[in-house]
PDB file of N, CA and C in Angstrom:
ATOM      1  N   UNK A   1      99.248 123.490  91.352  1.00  0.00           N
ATOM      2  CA  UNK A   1      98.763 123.240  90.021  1.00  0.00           C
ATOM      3  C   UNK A   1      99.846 123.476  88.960  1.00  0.00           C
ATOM      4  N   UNK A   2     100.801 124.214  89.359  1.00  0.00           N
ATOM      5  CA  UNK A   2     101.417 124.909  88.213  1.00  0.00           C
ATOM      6  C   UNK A   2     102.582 123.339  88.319  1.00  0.00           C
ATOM      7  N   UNK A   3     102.671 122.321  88.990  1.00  0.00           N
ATOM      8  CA  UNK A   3     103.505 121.131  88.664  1.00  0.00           C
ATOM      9  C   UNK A   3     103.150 120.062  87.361  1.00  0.00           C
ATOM     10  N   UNK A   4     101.501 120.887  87.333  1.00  0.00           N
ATOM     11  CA  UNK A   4     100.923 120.175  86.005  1.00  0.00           C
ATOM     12  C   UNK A   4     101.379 120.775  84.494  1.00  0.00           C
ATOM     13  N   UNK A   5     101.401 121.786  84.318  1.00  0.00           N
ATOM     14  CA  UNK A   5     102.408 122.636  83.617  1.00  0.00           C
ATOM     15  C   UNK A   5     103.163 121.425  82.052  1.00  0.00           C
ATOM     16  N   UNK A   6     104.265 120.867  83.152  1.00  0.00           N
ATOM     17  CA  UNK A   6     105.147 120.438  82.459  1.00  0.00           C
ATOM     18  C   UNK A   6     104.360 119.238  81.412  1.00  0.00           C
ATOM     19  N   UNK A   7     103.391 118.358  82.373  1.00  0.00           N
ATOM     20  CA  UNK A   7     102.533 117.547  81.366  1.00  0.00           C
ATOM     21  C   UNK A   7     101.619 117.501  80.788  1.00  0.00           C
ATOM     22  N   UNK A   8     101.072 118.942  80.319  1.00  0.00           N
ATOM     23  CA  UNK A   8     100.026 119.097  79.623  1.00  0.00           C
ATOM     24  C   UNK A   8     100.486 119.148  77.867  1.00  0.00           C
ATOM     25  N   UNK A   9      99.871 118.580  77.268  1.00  0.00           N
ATOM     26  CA  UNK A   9     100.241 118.051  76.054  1.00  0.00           C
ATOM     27  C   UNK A   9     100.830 119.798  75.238  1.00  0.00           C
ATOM     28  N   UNK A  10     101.488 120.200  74.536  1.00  0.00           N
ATOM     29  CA  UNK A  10     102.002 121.293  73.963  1.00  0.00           C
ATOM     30  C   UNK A  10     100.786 121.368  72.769  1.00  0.00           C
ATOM     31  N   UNK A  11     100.820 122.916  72.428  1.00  0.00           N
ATOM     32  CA  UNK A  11     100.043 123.307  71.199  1.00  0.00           C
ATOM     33  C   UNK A  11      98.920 123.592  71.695  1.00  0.00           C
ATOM     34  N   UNK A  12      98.155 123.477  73.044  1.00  0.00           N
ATOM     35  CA  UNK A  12      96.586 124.147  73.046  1.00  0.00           C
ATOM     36  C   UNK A  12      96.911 125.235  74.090  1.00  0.00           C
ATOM     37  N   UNK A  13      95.904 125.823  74.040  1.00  0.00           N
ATOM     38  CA  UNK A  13      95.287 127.331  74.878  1.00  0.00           C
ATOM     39  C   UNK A  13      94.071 127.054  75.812  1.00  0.00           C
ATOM     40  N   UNK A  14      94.648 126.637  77.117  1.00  0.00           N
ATOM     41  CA  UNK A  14      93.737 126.507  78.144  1.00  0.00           C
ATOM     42  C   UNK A  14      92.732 127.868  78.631  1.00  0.00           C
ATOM     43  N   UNK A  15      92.106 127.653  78.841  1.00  0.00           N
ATOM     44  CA  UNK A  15      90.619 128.788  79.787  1.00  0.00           C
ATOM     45  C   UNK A  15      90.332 128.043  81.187  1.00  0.00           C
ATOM     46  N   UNK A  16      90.394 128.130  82.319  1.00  0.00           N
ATOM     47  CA  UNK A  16      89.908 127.440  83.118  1.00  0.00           C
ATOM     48  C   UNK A  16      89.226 128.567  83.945  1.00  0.00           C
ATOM     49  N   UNK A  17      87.793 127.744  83.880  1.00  0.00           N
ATOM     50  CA  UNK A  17      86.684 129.059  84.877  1.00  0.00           C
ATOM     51  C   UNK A  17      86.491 128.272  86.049  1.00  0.00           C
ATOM     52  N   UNK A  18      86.136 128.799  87.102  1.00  0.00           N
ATOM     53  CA  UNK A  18      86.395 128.629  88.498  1.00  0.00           C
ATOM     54  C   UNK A  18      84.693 128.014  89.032  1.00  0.00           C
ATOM     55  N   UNK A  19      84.560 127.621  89.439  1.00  0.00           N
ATOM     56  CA  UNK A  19      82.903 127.737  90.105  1.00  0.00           C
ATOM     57  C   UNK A  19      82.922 128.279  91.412  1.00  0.00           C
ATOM     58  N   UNK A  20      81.889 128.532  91.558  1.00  0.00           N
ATOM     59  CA  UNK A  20      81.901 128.547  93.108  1.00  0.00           C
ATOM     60  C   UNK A  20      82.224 127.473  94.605  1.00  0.00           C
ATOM     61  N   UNK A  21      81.976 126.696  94.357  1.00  0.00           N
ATOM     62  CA  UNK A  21      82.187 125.369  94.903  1.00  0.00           C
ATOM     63  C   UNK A  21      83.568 125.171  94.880  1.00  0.00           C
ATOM     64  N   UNK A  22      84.692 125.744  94.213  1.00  0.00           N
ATOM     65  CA  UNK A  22      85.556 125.725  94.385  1.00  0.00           C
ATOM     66  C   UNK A  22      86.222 127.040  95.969  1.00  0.00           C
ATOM     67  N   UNK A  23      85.652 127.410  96.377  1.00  0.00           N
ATOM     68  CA  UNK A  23      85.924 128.090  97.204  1.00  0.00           C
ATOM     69  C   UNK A  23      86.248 127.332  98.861  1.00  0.00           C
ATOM     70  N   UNK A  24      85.344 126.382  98.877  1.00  0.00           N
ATOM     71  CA  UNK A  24      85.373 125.440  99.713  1.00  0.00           C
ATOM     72  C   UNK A  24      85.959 124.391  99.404  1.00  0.00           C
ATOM     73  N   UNK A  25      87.006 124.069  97.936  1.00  0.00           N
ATOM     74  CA  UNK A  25      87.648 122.349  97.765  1.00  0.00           C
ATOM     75  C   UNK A  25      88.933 123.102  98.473  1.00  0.00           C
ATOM     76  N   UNK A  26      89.500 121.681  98.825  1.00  0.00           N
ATOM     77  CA  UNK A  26      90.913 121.234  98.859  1.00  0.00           C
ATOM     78  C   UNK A  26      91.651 121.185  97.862  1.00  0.00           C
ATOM     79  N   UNK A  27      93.238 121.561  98.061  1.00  0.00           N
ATOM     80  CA  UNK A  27      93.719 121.630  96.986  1.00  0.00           C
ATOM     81  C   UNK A  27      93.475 120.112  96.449  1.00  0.00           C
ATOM     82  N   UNK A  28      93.564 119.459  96.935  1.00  0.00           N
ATOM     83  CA  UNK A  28      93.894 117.867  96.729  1.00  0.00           C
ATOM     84  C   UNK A  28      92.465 117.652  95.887  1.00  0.00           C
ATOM     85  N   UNK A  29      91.247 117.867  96.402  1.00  0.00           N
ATOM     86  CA  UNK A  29      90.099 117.846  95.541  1.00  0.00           C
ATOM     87  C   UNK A  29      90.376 118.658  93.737  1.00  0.00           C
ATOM     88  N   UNK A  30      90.948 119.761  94.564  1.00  0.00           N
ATOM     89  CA  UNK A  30      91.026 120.411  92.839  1.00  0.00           C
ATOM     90  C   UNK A  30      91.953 120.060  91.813  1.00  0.00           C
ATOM     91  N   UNK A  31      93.299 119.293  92.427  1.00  0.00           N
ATOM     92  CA  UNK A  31      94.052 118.866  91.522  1.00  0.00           C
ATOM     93  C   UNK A  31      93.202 117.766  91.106  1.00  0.00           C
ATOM     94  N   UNK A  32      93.048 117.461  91.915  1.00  0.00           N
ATOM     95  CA  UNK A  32      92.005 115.416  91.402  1.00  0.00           C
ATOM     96  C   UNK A  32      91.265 115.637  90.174  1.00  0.00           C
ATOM     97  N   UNK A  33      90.222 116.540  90.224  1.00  0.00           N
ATOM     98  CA  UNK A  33      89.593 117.391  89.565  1.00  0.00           C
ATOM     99  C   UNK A  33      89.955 117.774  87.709  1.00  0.00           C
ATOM    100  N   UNK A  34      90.949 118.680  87.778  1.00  0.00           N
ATOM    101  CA  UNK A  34      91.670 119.538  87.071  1.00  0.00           C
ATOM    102  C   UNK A  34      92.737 118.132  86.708  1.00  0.00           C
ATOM    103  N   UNK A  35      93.338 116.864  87.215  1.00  0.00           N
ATOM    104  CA  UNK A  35      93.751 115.822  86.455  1.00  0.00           C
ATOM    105  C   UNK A  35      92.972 114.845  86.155  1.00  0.00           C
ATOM    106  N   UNK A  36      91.560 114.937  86.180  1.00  0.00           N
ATOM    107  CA  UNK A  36      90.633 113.855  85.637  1.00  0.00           C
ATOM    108  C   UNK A  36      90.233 114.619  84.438  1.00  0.00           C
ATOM    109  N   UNK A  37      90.214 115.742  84.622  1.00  0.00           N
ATOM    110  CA  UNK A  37      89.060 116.666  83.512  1.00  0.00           C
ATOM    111  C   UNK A  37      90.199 116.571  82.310  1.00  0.00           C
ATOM    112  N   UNK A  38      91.424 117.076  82.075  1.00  0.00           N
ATOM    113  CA  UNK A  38      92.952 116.990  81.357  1.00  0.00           C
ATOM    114  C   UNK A  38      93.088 115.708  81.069  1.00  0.00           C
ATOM    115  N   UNK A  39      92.797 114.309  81.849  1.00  0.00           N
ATOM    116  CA  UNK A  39      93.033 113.121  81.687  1.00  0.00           C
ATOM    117  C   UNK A  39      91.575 112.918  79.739  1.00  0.00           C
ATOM    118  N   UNK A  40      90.615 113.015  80.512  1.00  0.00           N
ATOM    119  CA  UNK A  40      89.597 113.014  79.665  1.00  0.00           C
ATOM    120  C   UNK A  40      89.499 113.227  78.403  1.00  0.00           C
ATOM    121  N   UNK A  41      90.348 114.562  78.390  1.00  0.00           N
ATOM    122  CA  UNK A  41      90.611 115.971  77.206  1.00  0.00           C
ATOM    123  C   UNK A  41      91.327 115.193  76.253  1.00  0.00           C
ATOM    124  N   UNK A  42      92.694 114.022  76.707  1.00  0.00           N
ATOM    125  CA  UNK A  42      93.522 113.414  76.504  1.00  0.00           C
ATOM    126  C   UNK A  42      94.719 114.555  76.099  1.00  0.00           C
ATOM    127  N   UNK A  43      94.655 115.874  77.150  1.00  0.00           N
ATOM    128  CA  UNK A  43      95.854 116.588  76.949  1.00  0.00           C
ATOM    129  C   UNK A  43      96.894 116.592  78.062  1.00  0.00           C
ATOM    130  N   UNK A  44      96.716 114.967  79.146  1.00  0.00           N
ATOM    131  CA  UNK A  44      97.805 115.029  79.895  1.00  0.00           C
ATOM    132  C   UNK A  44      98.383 113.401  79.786  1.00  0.00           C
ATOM    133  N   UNK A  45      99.935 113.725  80.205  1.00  0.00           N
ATOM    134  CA  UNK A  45     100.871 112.626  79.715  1.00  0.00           C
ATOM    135  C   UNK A  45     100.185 111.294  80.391  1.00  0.00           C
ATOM    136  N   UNK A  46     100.743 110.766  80.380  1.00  0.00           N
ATOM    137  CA  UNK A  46     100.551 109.364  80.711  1.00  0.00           C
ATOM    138  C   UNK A  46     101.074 108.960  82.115  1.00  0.00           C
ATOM    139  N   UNK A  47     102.283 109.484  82.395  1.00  0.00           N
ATOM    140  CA  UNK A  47     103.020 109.244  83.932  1.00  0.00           C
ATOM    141  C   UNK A  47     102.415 110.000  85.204  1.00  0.00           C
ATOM    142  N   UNK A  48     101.473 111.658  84.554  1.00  0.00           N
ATOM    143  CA  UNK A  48     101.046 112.302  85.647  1.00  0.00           C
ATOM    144  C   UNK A  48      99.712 111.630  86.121  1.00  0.00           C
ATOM    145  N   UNK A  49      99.244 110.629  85.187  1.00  0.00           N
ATOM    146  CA  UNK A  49      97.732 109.933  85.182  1.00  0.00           C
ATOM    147  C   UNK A  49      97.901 109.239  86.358  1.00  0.00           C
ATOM    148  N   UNK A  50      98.932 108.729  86.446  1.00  0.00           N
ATOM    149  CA  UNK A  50      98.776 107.235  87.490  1.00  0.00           C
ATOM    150  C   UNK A  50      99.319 107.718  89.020  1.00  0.00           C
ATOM    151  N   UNK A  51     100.214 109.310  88.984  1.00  0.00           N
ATOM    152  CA  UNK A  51     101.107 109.332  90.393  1.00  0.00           C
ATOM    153  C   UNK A  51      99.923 110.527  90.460  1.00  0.00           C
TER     154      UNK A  51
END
């Protein structure tokens, strides 16, 4: 997760709470996840959207 870092738009203060259901994802589920939810927010770049 921390490769997302570099493309999260500068100037906000993230909180991210966990669910339970996360105990059982894949990382691959949770990045998917955590870059749709950031995609949405419109606080991630444009190049991490598509790779």
């Amino acid at each position: 997760m921390r490769s997302l870092i570099p493309s999260i738009a500068s100037g906000w203060d993230l909180i991210l709470i966990a669910r339970p259901a996360l105990v059982t994802s894949t990382l691959a589920d949770t990045r998917s996840a955590l870059t749709n939810l950031l995609t949405r927010a419109r606080l991630l770049s444009a190049d991490e959207t598509t790779g």
